[in-house]
Protein backbone atom coordinates (compact mmCIF):
# COMPACT_ATOMS: atom_id res chain seq x y z
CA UNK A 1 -4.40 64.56 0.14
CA UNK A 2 -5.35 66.48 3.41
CA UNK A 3 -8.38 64.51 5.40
CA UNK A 4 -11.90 66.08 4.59
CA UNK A 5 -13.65 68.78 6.55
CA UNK A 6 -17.07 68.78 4.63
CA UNK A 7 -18.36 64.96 4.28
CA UNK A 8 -21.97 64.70 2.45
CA UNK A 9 -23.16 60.84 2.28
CA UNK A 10 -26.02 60.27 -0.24
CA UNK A 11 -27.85 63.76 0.68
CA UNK A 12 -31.57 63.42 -0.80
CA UNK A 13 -33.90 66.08 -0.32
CA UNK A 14 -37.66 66.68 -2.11
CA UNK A 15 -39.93 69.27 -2.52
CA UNK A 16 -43.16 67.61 -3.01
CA UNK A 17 -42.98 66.36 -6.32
CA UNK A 18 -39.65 68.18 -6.89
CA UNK A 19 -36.28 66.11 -6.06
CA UNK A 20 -33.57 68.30 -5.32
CA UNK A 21 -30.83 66.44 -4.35
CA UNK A 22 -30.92 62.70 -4.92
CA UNK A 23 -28.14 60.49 -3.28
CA UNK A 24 -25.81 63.61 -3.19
CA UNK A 25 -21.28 62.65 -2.21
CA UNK A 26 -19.50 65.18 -1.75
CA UNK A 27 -15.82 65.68 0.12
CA UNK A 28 -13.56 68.81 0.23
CA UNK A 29 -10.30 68.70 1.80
CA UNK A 30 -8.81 71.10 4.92
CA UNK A 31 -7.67 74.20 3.40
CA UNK A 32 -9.32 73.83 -0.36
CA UNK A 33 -11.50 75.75 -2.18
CA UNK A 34 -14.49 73.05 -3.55
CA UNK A 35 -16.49 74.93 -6.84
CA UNK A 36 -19.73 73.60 -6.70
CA UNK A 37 -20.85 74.20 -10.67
CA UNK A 38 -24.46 73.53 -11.89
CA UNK A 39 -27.52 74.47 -13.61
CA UNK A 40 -30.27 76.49 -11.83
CA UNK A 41 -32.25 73.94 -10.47
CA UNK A 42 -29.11 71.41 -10.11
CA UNK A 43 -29.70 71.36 -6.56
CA UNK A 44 -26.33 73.37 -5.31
CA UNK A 45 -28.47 75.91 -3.10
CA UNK A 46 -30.36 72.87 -2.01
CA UNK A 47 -27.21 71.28 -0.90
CA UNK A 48 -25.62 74.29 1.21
CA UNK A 49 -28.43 74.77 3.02
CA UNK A 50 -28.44 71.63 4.33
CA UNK A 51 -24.41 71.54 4.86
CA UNK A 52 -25.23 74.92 6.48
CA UNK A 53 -27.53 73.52 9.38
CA UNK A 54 -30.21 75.92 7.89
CA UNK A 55 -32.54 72.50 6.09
CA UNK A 56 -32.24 69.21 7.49
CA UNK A 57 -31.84 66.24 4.45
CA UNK A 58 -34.62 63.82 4.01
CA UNK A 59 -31.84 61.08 4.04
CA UNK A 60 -27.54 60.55 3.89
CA UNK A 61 -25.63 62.63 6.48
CA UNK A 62 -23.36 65.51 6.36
CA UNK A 63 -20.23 66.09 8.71
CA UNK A 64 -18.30 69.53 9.07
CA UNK A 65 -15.15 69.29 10.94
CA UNK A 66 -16.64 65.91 12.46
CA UNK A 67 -19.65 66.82 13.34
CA UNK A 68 -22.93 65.86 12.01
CA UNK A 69 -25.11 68.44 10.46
CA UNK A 70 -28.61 67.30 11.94
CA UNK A 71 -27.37 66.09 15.59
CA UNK A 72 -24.45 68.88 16.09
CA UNK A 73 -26.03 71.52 14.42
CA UNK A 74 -24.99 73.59 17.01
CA UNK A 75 -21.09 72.60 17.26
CA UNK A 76 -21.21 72.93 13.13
CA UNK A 77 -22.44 76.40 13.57
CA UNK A 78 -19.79 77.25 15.35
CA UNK A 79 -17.43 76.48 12.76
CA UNK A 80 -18.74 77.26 9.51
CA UNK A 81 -19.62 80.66 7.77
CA UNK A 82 -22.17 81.67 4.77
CA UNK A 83 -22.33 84.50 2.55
CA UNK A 84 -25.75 83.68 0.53
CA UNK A 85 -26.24 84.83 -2.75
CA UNK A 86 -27.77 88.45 -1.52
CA UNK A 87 -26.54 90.22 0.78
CA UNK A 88 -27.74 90.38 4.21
CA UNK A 89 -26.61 93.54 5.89
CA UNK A 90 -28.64 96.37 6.90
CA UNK A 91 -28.41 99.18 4.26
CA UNK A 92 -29.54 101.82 6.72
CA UNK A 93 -26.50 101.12 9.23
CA UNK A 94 -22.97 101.76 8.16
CA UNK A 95 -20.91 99.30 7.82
CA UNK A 96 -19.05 99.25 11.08
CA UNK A 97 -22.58 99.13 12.63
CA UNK A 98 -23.25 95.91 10.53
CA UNK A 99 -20.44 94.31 11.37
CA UNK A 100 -21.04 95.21 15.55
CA UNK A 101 -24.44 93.85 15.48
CA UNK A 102 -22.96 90.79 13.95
CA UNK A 103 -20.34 90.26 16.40
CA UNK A 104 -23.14 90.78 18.85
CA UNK A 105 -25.51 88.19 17.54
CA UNK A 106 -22.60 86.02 17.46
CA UNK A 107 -22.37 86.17 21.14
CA UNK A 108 -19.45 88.54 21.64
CA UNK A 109 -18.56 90.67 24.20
CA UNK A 110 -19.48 94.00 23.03
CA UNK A 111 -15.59 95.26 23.27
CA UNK A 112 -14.37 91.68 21.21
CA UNK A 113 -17.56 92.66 18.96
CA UNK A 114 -16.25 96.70 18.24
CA UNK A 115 -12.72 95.35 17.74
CA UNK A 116 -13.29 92.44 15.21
CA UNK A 117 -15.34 94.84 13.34
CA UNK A 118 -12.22 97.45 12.83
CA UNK A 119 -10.27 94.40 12.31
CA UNK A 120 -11.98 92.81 9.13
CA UNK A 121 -13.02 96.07 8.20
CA UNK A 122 -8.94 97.48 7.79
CA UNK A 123 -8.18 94.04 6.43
CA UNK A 124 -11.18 94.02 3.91
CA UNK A 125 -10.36 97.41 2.47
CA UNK A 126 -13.32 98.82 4.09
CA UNK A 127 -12.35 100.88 6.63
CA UNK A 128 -12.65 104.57 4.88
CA UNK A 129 -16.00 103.52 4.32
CA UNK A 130 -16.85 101.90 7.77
CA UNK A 131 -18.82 104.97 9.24
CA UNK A 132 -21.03 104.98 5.67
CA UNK A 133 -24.51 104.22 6.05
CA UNK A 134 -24.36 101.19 3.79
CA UNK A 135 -26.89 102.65 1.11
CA UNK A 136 -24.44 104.45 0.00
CA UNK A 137 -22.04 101.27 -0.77
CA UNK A 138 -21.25 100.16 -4.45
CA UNK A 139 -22.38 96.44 -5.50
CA UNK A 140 -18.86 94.84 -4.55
CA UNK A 141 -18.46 96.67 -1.86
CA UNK A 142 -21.83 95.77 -0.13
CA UNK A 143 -20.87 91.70 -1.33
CA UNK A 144 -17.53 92.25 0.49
CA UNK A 145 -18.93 93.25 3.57
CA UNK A 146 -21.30 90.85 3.53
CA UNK A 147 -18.58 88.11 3.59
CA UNK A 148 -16.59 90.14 5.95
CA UNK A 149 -19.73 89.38 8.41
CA UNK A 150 -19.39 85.61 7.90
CA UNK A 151 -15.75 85.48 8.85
CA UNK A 152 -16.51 87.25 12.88
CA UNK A 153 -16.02 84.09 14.26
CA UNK A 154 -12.98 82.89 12.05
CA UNK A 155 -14.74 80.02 10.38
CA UNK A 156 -13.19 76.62 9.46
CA UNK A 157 -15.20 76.20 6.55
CA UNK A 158 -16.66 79.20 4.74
CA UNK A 159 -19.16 78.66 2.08
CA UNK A 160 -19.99 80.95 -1.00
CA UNK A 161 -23.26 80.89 -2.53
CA UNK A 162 -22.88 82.72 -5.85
CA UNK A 163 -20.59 85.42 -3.92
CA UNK A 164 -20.20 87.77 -7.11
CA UNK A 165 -23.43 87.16 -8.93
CA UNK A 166 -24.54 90.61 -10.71
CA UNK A 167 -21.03 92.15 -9.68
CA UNK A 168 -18.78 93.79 -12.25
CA UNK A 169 -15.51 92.13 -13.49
CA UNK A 170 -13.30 94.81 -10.99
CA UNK A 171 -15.45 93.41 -7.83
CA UNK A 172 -15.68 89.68 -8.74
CA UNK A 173 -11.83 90.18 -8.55
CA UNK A 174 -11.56 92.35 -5.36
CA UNK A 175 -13.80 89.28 -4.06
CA UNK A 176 -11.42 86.17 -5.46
CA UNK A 177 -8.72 88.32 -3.66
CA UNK A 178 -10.43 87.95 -0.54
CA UNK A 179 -11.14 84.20 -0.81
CA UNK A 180 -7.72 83.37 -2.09
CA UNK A 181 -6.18 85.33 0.95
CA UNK A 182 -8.90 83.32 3.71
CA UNK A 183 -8.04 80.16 2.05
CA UNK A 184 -3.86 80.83 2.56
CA UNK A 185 -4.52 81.37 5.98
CA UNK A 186 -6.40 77.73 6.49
CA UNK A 187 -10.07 78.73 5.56
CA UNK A 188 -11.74 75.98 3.11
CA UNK A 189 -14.25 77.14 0.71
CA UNK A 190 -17.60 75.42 -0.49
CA UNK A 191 -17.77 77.87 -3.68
CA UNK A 192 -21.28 77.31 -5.51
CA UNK A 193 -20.78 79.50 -9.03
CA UNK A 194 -22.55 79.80 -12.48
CA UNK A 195 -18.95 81.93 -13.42
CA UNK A 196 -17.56 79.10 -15.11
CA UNK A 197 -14.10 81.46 -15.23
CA UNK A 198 -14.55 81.62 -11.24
CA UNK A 199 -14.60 78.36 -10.36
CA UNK A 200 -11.62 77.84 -12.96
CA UNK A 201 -9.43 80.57 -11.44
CA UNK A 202 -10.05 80.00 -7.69
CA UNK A 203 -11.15 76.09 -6.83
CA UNK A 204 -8.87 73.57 -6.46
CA UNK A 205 -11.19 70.77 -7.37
CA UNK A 206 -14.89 70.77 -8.72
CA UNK A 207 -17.52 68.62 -8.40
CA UNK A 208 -20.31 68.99 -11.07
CA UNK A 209 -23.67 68.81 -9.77
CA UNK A 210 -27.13 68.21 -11.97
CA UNK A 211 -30.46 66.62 -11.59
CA UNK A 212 -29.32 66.96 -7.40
CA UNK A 213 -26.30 64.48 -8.16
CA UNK A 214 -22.78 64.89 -8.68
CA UNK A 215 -22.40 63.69 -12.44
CA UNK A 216 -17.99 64.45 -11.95
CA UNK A 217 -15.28 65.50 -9.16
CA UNK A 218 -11.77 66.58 -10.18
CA UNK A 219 -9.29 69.36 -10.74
CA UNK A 220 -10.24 72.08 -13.31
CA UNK A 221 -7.09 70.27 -15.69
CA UNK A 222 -8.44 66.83 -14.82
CA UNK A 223 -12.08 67.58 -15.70
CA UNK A 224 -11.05 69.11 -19.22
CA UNK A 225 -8.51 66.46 -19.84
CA UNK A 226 -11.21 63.43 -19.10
CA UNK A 227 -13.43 64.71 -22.18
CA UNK A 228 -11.10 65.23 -24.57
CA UNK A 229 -9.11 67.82 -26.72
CA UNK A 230 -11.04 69.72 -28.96
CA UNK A 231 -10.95 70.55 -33.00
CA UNK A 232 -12.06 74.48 -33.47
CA UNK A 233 -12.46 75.64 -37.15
CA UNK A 234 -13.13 78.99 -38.43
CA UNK A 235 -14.51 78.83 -42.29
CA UNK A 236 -14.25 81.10 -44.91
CA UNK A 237 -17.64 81.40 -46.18
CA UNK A 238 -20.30 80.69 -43.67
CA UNK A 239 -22.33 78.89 -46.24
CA UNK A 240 -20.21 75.83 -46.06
CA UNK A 241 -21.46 75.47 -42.13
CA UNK A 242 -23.43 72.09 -43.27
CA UNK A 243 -20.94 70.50 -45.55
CA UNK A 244 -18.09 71.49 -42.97
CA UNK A 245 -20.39 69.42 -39.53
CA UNK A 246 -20.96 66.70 -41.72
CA UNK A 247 -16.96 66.29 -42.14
CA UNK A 248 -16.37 67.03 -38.57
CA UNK A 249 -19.16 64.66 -37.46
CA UNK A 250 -17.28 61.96 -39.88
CA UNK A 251 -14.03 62.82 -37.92
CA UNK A 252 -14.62 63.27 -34.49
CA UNK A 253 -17.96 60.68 -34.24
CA UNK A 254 -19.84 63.36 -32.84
CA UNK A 255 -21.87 66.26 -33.80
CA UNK A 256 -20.35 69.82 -33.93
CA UNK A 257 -21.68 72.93 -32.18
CA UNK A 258 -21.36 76.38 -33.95
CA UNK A 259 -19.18 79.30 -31.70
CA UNK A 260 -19.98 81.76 -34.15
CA UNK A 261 -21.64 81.94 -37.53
CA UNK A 262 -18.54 80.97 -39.33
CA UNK A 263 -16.96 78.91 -36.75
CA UNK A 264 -17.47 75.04 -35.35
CA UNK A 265 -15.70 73.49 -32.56
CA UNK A 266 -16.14 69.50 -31.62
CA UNK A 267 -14.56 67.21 -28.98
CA UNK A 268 -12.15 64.56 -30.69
CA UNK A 269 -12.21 61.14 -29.10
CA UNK A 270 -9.03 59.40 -28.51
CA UNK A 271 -5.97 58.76 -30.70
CA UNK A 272 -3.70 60.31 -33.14
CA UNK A 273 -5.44 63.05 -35.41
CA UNK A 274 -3.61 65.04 -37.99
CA UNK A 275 -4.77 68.85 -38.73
CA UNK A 276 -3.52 68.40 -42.33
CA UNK A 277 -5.64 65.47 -42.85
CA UNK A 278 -8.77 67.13 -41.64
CA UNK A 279 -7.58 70.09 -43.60
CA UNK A 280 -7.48 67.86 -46.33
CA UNK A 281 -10.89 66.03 -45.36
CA UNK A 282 -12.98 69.23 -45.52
CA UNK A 283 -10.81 70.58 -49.07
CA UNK A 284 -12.58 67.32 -50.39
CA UNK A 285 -15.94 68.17 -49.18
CA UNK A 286 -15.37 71.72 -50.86
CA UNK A 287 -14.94 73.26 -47.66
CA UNK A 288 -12.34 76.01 -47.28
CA UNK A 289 -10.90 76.53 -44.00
CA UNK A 290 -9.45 79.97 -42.75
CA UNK A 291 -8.09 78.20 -39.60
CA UNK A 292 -8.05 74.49 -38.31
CA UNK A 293 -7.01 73.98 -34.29
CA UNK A 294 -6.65 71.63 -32.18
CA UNK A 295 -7.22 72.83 -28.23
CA UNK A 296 -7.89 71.49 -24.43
CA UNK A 297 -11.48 72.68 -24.02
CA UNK A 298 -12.72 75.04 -21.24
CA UNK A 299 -14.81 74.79 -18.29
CA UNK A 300 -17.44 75.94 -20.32
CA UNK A 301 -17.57 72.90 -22.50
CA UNK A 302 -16.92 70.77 -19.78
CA UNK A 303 -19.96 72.02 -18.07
CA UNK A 304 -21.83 71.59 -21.16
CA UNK A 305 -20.37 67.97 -21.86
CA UNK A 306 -21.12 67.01 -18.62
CA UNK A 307 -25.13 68.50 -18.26
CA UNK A 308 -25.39 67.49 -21.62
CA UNK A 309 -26.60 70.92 -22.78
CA UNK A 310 -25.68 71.35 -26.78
CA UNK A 311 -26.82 73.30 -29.48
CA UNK A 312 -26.26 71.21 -32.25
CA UNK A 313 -25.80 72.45 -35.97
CA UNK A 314 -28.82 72.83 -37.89
């Protein structure tokens, strides 16, 4: 495994009476991209900031690239970029006027600053729109120039704070084209998401993150195969929903959640289980199936599993 760029150590931050992050570990590899998944409130936002040199933590430490996040602040600024979850370009300048002042602000000569900007714009896709006053942009292409303007100084470490929140399915992917391409060329991404299908798609590990902790790290696969396969079934008449959970509960040792109003799904637990015996468990309780299946779960549930957030049959 390559030797880790971002470092957190026990990261604890409150809010008066509101703990955000408490005793937060976190480490993402050179070159990766980390998905950072949680509830609102899990404390992910909380957490970037602080990685980002923009909040300082109330205890742990941080490192990016070596350097400590309180004490270097400066040298990690230097190496890191952030694209927040709105985005922070000025809608009356066009976008090649964004991207100047940025290069600007960054501290570049005002010739480097004019020919970064055509740069990243021509690599972006954004260059027949570059002399556009920015109002004029759609929703994906405003997000992509605002993470355009986080990569003027070729980060080492980029992080993503809900990039494609609010965007349509065509601009989340014109966006997961552009991280996949920065992370082939060396960047590492810190990806905080609520698209459970993003974080699947593009990270290469996740670590789950509620109540400001990190409740499980691991690969998208590894997460999904550490809770279990699970048992979907699809009745034919929605009025045997209770007889049918009380079967599956029997089974599986847990309690089933409905996917539809004719359909349960519930994680098995270790060991050998045969579909015709279930089959044959629920033609005993009167239950008639339309289709019994046996799956690895997705994200979703994983999420769920892991922040404990159920709907249970009632």
């Amino acid at each position: 495994m390559a030797d880790p760029i971002v470092v957190a150590e026990g990261l604890r931050k409150s809010f008066g009476d509101v703990h955000a992050l408490r005793g937060l570990d976190l480490s993402v590899p050179r070159g990766t991209v980390c998905g950072v998944l949680g509830p609102n409130g899990a404390g992910k936002t909380t957490a970037v900031r602080i990685l980002a040199t923009l909040s300082d933590p109330d205890a742990g430490h941080a490192r990016i690239a070596g350097h400590d996040v309180v004490r270097e602040a400066g040298r990690v600024r230097t190496s890191i970029g952030l694209a927040g979850q709105y985005a922070a370009v000025d809608e009356k300048l066009t976008g090649r006027a964004n991207l100047r002042m940025f290069g600007r602000l960054y501290h570049l000569s005002r010739r480097e600053a004019h020919r970064r900007a055509d740069e990243l714009l021509e690599r972006f896709g954004l260059m027949d729109a570059a002399d556009r006053r920015v109002a004029g942009y759609s929703g994906g292409m405003r997000r992509r120039l605002d993470l355009v303007t986080s990569l003027i100084l070729r980060p080492e470490v980029l992080f993503l704070d809900e990039p494609t929140a609010g965007l349509d399915p065509r601009s989340r992917g014109e966006i997961w084209d552009s991280v996949r391409g920065l992370v082939a060329e060396g960047t590492t991404v810190l990806l905080t998401t609520q698209y459970l299908d993003e974080a699947d798609r593009l990270a290469d590990d996740i670590a789950v993150i509620d109540h400001g902790q990190v409740m499980a790290t691991g690969t998208p696969d590894e997460l999904k195969a550490a809770i279990g396969d699970r048992l979907d079934v699809v009745l034919e008449d929605p009025a045997a929903l209770r007889p049918a959970a009380t079967v599956l509960n029997a089974v599986a040792g847990s309690d089933p959640t409905m996917t539809g109003a004719d359909r349960l799904s519930v994680a098995l637990p270790g060991g050998g289980f045969r579909l015709a015996d279930i089959v044959r468990e629920l033609d005993r309780a009167g239950v008639d199936a339309a289709d019994v299946r046996r799956r690895r779960p997705t994200l979703d549930e994983v999420f769920l599993h892991l922040t404990d957030r159920k709907e249970p049959v009632r």
